[in-house]
C-alpha atoms as a PDB file:
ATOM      1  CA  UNK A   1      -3.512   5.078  -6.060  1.00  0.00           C
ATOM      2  CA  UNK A   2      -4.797   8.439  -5.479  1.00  0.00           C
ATOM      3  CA  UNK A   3      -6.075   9.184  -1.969  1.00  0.00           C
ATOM      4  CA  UNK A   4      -9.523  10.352  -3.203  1.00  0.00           C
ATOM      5  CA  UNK A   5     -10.265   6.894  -4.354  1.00  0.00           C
ATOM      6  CA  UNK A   6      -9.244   5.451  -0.803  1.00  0.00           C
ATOM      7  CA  UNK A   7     -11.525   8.192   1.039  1.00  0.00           C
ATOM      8  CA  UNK A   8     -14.561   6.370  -0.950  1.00  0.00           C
ATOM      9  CA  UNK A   9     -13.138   2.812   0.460  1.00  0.00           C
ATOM     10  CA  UNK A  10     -14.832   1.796   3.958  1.00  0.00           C
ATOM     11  CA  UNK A  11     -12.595   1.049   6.663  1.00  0.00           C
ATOM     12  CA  UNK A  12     -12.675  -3.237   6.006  1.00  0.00           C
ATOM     13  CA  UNK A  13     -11.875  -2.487   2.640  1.00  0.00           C
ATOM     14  CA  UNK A  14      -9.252  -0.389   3.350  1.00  0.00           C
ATOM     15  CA  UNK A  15      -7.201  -2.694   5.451  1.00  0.00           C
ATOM     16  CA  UNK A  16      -7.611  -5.453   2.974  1.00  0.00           C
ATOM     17  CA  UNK A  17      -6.253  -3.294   0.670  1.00  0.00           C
ATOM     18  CA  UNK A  18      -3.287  -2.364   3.382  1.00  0.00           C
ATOM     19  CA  UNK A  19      -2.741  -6.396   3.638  1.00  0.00           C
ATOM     20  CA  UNK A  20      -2.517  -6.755  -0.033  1.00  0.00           C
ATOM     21  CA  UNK A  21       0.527  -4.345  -0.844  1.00  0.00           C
ATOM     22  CA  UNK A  22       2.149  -5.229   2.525  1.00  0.00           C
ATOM     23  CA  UNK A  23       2.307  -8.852   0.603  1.00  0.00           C
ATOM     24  CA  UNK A  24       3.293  -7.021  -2.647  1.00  0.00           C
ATOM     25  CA  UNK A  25       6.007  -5.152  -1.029  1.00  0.00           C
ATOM     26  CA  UNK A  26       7.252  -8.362   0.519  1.00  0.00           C
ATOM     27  CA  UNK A  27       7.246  -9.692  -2.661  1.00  0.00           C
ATOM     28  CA  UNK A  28       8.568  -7.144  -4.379  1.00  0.00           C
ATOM     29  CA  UNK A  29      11.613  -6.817  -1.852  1.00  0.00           C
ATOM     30  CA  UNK A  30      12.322 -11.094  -2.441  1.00  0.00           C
ATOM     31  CA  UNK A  31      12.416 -10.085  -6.149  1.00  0.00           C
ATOM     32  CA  UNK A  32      15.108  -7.829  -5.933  1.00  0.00           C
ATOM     33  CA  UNK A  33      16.890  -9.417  -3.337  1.00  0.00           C
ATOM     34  CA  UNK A  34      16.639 -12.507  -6.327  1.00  0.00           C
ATOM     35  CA  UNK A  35      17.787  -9.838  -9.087  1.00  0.00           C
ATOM     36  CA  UNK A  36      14.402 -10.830 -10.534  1.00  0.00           C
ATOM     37  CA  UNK A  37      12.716  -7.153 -10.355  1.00  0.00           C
ATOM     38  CA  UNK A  38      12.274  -5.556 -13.594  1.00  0.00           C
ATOM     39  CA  UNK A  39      11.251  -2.569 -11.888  1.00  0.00           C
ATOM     40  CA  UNK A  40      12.780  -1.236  -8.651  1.00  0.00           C
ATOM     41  CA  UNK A  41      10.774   1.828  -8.852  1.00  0.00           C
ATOM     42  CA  UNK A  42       7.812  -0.142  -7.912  1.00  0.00           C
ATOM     43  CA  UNK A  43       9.030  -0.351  -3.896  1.00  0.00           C
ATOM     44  CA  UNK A  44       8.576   2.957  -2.745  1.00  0.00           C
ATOM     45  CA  UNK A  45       5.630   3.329  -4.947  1.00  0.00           C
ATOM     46  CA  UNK A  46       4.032   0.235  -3.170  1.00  0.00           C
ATOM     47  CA  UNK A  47       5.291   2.264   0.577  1.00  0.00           C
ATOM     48  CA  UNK A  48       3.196   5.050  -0.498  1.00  0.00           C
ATOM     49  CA  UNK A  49       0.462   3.696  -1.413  1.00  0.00           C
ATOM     50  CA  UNK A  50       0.879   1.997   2.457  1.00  0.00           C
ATOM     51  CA  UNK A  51       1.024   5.311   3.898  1.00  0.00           C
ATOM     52  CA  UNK A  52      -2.035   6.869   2.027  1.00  0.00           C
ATOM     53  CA  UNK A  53      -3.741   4.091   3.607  1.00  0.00           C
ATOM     54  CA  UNK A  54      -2.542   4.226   7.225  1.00  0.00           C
ATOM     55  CA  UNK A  55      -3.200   8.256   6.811  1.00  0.00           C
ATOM     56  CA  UNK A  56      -6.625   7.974   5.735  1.00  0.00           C
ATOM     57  CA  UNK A  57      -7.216   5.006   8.219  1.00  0.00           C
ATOM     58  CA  UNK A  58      -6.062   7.509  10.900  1.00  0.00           C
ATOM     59  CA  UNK A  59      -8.019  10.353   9.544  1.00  0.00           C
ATOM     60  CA  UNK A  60     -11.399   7.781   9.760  1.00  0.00           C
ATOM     61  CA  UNK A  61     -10.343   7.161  13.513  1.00  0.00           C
ATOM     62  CA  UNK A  62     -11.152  10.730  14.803  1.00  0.00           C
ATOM     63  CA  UNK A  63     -14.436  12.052  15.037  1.00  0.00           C
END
């Protein structure tokens, strides 16, 4: 996800989108604890995407 697309997001949207790949990367971490993931490239790909969020939710917090 590239962060210009989460600076258009309002602030709601953006932690509803923080809450969804929190539950993706819980997922994603059951998977491979399973030896079910396909691909394990997807984990810190989902815990960047996190902290683009968290960034540009800080960013939005200071006037």
């Amino acid at each position: 996800m590239r962060p210009a697309e989460l600076r258009n997001m309002t602030n709601e949207e953006l932690e509803y989108k923080d809450l969804q790949l929190r539950e993706e990367l819980f997922n994603l971490k059951v998977r491979k604890a399973l030896g079910q993931l396909e691909n394990p490239l997807k984990i810190p790909a989902t815990r960047k995407d996190i902290a683009r969020i968290k960034t540009i939710l800080r960013e939005n917090e200071t006037p």
